[in-house]
PDB file of N, CA and C in Angstrom:
ATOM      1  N   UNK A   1      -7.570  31.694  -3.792  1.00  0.00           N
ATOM      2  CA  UNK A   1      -7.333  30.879  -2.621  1.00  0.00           C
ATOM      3  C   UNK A   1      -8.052  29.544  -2.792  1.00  0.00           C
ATOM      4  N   UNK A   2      -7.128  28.195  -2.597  1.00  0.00           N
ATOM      5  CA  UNK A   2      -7.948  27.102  -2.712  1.00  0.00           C
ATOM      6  C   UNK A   2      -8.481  26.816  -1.337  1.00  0.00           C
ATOM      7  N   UNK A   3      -9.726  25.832  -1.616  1.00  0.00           N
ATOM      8  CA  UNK A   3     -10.395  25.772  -0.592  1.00  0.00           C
ATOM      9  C   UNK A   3      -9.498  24.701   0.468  1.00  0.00           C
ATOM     10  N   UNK A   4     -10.113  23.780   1.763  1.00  0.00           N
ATOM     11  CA  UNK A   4      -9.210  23.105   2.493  1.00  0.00           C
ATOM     12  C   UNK A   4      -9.833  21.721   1.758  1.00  0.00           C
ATOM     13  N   UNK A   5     -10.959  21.555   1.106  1.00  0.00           N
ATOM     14  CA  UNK A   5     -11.194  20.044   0.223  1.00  0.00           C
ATOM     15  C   UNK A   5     -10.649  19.916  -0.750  1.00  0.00           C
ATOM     16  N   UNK A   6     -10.105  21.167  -1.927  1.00  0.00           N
ATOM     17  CA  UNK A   6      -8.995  20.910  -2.517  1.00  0.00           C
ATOM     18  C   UNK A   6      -7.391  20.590  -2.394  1.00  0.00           C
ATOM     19  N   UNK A   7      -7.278  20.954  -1.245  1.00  0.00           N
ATOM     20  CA  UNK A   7      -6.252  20.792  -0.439  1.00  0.00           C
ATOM     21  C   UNK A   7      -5.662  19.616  -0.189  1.00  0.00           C
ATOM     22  N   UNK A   8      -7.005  19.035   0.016  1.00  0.00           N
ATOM     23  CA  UNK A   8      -6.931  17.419   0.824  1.00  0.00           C
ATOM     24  C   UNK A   8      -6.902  16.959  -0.435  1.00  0.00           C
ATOM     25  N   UNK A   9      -8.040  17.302  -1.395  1.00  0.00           N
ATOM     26  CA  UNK A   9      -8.027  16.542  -2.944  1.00  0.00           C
ATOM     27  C   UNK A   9      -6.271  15.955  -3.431  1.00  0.00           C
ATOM     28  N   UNK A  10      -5.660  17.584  -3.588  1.00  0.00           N
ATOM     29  CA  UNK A  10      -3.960  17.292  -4.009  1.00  0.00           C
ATOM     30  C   UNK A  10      -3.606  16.344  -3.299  1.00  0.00           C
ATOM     31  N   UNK A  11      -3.391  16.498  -1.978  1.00  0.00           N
ATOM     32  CA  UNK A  11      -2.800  15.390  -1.469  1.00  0.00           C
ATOM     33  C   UNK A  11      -3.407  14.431  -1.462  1.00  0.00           C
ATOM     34  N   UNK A  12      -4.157  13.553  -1.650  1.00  0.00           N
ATOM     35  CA  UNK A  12      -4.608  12.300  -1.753  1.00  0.00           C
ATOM     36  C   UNK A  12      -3.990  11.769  -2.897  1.00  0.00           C
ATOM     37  N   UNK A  13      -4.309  12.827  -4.073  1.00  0.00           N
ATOM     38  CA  UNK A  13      -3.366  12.825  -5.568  1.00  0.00           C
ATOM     39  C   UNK A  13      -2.001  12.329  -5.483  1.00  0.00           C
ATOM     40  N   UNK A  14      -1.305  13.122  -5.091  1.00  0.00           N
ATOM     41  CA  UNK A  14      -0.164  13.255  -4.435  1.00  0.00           C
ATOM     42  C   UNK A  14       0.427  12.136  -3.944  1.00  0.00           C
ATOM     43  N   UNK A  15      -0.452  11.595  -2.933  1.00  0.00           N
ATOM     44  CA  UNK A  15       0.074  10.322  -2.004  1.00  0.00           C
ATOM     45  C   UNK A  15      -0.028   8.943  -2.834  1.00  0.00           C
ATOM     46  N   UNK A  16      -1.429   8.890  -3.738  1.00  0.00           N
ATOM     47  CA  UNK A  16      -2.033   7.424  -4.926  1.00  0.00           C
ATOM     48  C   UNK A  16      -0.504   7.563  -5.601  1.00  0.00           C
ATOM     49  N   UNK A  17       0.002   8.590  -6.137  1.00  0.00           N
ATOM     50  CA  UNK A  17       0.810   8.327  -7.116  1.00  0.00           C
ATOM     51  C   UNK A  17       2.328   8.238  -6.533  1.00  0.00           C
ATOM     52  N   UNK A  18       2.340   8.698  -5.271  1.00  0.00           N
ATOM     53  CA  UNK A  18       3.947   7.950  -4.509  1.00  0.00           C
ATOM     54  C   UNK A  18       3.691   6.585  -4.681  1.00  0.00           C
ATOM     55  N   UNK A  19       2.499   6.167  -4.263  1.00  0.00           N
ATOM     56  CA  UNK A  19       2.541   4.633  -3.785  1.00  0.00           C
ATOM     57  C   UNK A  19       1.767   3.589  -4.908  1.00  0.00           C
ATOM     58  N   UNK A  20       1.507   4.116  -5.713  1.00  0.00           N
ATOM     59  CA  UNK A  20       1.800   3.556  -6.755  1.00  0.00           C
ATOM     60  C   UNK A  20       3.336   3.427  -8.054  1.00  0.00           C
ATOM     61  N   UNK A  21       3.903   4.657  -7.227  1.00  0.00           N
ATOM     62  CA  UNK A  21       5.197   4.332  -8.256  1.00  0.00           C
ATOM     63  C   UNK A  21       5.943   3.366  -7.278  1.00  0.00           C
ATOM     64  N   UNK A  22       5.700   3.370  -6.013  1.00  0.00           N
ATOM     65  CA  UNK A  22       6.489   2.639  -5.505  1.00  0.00           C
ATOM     66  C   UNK A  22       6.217   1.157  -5.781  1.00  0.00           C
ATOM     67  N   UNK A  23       4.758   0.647  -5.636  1.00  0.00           N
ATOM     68  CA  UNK A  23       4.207  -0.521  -5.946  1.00  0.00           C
ATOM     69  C   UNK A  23       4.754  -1.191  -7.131  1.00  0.00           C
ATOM     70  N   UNK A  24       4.739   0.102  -8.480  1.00  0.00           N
ATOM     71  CA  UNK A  24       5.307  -0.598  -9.868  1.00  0.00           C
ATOM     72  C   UNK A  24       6.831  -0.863  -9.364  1.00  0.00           C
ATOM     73  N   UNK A  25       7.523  -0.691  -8.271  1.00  0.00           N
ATOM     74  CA  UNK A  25       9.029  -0.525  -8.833  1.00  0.00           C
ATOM     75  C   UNK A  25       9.225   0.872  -9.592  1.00  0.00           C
ATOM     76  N   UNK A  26       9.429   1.417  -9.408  1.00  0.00           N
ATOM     77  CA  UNK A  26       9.739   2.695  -9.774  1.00  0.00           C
ATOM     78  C   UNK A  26      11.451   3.101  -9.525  1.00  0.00           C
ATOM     79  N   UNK A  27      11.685   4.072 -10.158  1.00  0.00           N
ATOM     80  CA  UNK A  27      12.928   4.370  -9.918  1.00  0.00           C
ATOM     81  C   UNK A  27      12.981   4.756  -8.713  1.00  0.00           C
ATOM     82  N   UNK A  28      14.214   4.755  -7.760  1.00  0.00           N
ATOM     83  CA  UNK A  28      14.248   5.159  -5.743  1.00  0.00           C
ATOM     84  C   UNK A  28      14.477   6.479  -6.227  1.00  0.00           C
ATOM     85  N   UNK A  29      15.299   7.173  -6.547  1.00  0.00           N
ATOM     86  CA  UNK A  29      15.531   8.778  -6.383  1.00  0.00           C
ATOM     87  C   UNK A  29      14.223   8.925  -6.575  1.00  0.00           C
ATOM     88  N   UNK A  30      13.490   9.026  -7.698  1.00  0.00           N
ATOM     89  CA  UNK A  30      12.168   9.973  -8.147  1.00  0.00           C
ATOM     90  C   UNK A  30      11.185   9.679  -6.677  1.00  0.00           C
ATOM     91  N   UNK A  31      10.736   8.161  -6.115  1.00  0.00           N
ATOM     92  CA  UNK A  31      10.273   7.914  -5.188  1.00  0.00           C
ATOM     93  C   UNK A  31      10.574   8.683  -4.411  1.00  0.00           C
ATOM     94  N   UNK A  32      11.790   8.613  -3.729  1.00  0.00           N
ATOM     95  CA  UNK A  32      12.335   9.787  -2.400  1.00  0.00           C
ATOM     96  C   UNK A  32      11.879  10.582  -2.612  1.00  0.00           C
ATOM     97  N   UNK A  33      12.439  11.608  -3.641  1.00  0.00           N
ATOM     98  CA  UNK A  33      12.167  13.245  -3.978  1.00  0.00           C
ATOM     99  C   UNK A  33      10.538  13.317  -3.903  1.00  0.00           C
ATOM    100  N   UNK A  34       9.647  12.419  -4.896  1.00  0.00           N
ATOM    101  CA  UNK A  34       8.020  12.547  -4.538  1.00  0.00           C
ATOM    102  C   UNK A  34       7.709  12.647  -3.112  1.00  0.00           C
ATOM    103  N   UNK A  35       8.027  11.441  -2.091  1.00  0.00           N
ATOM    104  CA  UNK A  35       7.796  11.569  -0.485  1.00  0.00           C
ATOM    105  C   UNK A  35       8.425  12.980  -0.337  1.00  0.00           C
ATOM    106  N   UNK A  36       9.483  13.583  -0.634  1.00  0.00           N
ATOM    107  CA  UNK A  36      10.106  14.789  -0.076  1.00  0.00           C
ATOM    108  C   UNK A  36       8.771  15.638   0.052  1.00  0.00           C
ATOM    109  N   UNK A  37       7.906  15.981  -1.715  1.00  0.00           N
ATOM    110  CA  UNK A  37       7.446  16.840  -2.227  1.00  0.00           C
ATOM    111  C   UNK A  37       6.036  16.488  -0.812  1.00  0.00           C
ATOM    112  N   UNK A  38       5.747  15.478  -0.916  1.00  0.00           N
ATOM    113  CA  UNK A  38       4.557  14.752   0.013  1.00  0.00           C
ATOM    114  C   UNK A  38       4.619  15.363   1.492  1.00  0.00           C
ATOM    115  N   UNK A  39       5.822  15.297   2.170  1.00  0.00           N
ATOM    116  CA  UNK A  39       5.926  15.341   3.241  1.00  0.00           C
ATOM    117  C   UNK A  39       6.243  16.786   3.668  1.00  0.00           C
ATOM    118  N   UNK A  40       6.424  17.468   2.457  1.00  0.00           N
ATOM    119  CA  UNK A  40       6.510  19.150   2.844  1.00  0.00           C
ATOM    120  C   UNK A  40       5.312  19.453   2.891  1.00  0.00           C
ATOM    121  N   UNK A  41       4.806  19.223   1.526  1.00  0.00           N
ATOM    122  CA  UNK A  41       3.281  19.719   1.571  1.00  0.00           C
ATOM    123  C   UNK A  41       2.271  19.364   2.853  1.00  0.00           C
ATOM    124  N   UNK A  42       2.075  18.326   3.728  1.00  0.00           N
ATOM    125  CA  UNK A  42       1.664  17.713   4.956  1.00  0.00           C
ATOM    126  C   UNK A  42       2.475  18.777   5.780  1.00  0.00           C
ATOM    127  N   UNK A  43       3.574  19.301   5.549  1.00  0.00           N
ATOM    128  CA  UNK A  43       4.168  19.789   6.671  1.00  0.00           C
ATOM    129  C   UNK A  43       3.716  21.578   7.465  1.00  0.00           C
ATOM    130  N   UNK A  44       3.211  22.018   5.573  1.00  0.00           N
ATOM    131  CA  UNK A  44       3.011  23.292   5.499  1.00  0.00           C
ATOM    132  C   UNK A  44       1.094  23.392   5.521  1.00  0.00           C
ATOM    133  N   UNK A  45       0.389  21.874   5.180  1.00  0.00           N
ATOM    134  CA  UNK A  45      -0.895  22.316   5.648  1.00  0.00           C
ATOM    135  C   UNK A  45      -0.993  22.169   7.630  1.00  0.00           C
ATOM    136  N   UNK A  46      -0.323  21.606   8.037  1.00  0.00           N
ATOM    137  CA  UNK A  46       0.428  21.962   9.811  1.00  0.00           C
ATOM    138  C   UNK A  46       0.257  23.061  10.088  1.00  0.00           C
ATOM    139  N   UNK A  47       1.276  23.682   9.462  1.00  0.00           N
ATOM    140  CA  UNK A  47       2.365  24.726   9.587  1.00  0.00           C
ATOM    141  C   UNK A  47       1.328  26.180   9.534  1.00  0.00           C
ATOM    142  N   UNK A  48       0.127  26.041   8.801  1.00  0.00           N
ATOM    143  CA  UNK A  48      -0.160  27.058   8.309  1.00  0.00           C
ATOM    144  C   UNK A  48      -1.648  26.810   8.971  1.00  0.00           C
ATOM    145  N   UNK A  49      -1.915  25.460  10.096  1.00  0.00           N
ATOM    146  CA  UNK A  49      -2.900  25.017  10.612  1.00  0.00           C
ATOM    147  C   UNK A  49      -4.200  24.906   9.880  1.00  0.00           C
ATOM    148  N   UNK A  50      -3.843  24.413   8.823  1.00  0.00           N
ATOM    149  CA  UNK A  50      -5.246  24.322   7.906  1.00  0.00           C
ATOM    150  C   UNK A  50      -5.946  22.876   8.181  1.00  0.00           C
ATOM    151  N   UNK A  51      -4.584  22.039   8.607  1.00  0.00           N
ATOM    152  CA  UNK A  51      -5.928  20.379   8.756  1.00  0.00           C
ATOM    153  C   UNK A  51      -4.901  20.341  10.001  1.00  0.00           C
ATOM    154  N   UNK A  52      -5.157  19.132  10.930  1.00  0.00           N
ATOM    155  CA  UNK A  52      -4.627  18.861  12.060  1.00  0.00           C
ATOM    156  C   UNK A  52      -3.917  17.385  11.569  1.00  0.00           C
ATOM    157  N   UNK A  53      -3.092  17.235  12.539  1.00  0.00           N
ATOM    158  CA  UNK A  53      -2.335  15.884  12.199  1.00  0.00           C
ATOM    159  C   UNK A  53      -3.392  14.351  12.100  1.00  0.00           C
ATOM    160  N   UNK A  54      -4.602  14.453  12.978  1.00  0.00           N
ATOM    161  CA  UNK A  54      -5.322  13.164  12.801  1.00  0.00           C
ATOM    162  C   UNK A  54      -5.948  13.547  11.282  1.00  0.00           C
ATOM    163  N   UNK A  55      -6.153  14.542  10.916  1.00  0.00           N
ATOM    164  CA  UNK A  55      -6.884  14.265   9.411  1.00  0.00           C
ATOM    165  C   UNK A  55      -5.746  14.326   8.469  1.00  0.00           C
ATOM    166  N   UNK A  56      -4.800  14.358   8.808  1.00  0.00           N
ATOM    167  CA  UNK A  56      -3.560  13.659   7.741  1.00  0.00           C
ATOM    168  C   UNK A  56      -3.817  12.620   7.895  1.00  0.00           C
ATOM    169  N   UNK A  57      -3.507  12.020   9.263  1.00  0.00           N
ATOM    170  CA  UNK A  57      -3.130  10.723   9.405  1.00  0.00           C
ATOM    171  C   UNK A  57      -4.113   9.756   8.942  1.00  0.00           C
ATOM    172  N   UNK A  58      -5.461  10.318   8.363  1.00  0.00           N
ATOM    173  CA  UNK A  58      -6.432   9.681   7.839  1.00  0.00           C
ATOM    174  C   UNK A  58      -6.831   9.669   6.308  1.00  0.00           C
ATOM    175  N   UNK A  59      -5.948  11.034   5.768  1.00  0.00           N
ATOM    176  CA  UNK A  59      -6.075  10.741   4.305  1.00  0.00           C
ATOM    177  C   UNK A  59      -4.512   9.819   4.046  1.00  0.00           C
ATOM    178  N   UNK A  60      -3.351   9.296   4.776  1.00  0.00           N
ATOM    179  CA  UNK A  60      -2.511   8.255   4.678  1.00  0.00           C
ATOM    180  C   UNK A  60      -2.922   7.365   5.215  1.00  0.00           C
ATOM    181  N   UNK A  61      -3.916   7.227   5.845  1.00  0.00           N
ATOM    182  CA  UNK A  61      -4.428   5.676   6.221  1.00  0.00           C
ATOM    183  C   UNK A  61      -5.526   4.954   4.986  1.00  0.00           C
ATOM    184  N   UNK A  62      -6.375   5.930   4.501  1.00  0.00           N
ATOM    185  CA  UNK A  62      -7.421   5.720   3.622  1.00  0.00           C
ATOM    186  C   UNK A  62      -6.501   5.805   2.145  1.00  0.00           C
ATOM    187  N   UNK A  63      -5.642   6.389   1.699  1.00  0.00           N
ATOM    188  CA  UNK A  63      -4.821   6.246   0.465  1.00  0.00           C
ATOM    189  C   UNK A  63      -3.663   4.880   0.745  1.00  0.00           C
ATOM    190  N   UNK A  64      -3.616   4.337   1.527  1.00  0.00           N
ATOM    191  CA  UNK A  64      -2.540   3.460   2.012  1.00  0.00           C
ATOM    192  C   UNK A  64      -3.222   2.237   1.670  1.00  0.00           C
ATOM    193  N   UNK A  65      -4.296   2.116   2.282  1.00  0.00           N
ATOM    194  CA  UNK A  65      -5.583   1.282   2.303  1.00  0.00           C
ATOM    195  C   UNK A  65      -5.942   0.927   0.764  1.00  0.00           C
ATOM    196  N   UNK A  66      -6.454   2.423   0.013  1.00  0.00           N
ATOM    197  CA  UNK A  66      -6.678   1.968  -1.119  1.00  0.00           C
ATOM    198  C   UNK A  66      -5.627   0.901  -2.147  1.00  0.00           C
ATOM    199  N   UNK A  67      -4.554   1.536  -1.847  1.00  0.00           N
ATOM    200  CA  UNK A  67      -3.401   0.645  -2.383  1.00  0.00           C
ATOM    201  C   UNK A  67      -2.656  -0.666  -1.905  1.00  0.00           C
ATOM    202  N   UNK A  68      -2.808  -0.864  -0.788  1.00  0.00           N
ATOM    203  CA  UNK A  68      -2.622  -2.275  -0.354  1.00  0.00           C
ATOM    204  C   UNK A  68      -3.515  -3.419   0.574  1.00  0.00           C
ATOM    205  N   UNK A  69      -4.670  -2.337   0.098  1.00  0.00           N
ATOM    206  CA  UNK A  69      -5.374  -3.358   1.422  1.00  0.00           C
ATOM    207  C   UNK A  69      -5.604  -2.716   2.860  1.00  0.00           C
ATOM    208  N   UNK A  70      -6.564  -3.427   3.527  1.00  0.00           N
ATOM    209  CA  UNK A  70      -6.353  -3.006   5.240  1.00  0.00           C
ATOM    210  C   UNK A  70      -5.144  -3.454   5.663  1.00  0.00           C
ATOM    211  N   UNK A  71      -4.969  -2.727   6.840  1.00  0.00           N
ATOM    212  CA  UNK A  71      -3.298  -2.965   7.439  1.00  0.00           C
ATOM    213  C   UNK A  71      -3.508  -4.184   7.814  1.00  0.00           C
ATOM    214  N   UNK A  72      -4.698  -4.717   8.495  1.00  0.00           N
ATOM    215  CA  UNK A  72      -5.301  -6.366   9.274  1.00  0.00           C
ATOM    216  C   UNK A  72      -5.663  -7.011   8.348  1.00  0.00           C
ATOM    217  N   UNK A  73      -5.960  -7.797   8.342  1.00  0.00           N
ATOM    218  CA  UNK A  73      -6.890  -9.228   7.820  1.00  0.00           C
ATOM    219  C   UNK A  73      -7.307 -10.093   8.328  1.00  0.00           C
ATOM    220  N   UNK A  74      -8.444 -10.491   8.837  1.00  0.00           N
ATOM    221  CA  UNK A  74      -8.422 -11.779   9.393  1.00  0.00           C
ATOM    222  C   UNK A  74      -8.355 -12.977   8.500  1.00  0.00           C
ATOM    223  N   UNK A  75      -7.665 -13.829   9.260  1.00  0.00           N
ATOM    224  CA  UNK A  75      -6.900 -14.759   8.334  1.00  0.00           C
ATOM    225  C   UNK A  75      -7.733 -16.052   8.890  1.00  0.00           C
ATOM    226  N   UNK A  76      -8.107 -17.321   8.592  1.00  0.00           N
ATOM    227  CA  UNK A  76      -8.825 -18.105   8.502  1.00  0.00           C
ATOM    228  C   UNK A  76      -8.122 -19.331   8.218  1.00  0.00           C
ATOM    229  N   UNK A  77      -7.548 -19.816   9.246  1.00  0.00           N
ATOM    230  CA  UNK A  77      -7.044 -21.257   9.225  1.00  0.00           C
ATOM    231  C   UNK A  77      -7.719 -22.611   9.895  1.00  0.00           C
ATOM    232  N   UNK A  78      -7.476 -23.929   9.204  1.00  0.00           N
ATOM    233  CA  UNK A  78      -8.116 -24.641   9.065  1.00  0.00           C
ATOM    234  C   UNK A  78      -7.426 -25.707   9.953  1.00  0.00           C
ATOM    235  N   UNK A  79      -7.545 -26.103  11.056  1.00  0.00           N
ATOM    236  CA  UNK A  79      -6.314 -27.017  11.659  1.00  0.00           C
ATOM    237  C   UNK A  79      -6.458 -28.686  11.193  1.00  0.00           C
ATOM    238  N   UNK A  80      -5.607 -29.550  11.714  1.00  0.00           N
ATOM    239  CA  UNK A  80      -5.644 -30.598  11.030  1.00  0.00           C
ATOM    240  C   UNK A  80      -7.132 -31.613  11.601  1.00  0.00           C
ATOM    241  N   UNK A  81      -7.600 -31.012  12.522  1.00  0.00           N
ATOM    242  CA  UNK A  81      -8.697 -31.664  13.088  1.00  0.00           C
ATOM    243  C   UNK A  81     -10.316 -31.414  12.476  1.00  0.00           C
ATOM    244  N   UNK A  82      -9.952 -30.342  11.744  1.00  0.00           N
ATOM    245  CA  UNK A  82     -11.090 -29.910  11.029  1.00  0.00           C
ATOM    246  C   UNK A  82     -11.815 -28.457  11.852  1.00  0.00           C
ATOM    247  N   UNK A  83     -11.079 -27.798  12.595  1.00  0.00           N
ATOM    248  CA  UNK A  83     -12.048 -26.559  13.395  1.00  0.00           C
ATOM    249  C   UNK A  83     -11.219 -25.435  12.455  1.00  0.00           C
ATOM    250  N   UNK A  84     -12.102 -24.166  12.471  1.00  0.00           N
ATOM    251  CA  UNK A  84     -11.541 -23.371  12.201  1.00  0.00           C
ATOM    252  C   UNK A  84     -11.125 -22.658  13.500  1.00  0.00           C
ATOM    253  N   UNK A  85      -9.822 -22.037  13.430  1.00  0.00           N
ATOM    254  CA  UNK A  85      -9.442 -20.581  13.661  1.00  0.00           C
ATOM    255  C   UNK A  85      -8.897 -19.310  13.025  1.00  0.00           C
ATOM    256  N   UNK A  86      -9.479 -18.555  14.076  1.00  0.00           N
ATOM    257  CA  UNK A  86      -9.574 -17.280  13.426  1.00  0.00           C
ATOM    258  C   UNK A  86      -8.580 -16.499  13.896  1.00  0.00           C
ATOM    259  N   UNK A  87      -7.687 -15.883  13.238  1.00  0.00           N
ATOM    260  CA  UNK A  87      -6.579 -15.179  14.144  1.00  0.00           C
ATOM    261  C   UNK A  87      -6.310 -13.940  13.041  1.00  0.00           C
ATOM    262  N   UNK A  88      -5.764 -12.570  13.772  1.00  0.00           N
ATOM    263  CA  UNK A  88      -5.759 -11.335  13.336  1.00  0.00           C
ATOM    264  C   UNK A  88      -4.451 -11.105  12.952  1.00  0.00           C
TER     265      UNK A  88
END
């Protein structure tokens, strides 16, 4: 029996390498079918109540993250008068 940190381990695995094939351009079928494989497995640690939906929703926020960045940024513009603003 694997434990529930190996669990999470796979899927983190799992998720780096959807979204990195997607990032390279990757072929779309293999992409789809990977999310398929992704989104069962999320479906059946549910299903079988081993993690709850917010600690999914946090190893796809923190693997999402690793690969593109925070979802925000503050962005830092310079207007023609010389002030900065700051806008999200």
């Amino acid at each position: 029996m694997r434990t529930k940190a190996e669990l999470m381990t796979d899927l983190s695995t799992m998720l780096r390498d959807v979204l990195a094939a997607k990032a390279a351009g990757g072929n779309h079928g293999r992409i789809a079918r990977a999310h398929g494989y992704v989104d069962g497995y999320m479906r059946a640690l549910l299903d079988l109540e081993i993690v709850t939906k917010n600690e999914l929703l946090e190893v796809v926020a923190a693997e999402r993250e690793r690969a593109s960045g925070p979802a925000m940024r503050v962005l830092e513009e310079v207007t023609p008068a010389g002030k900065t603003v700051v806008a999200a």
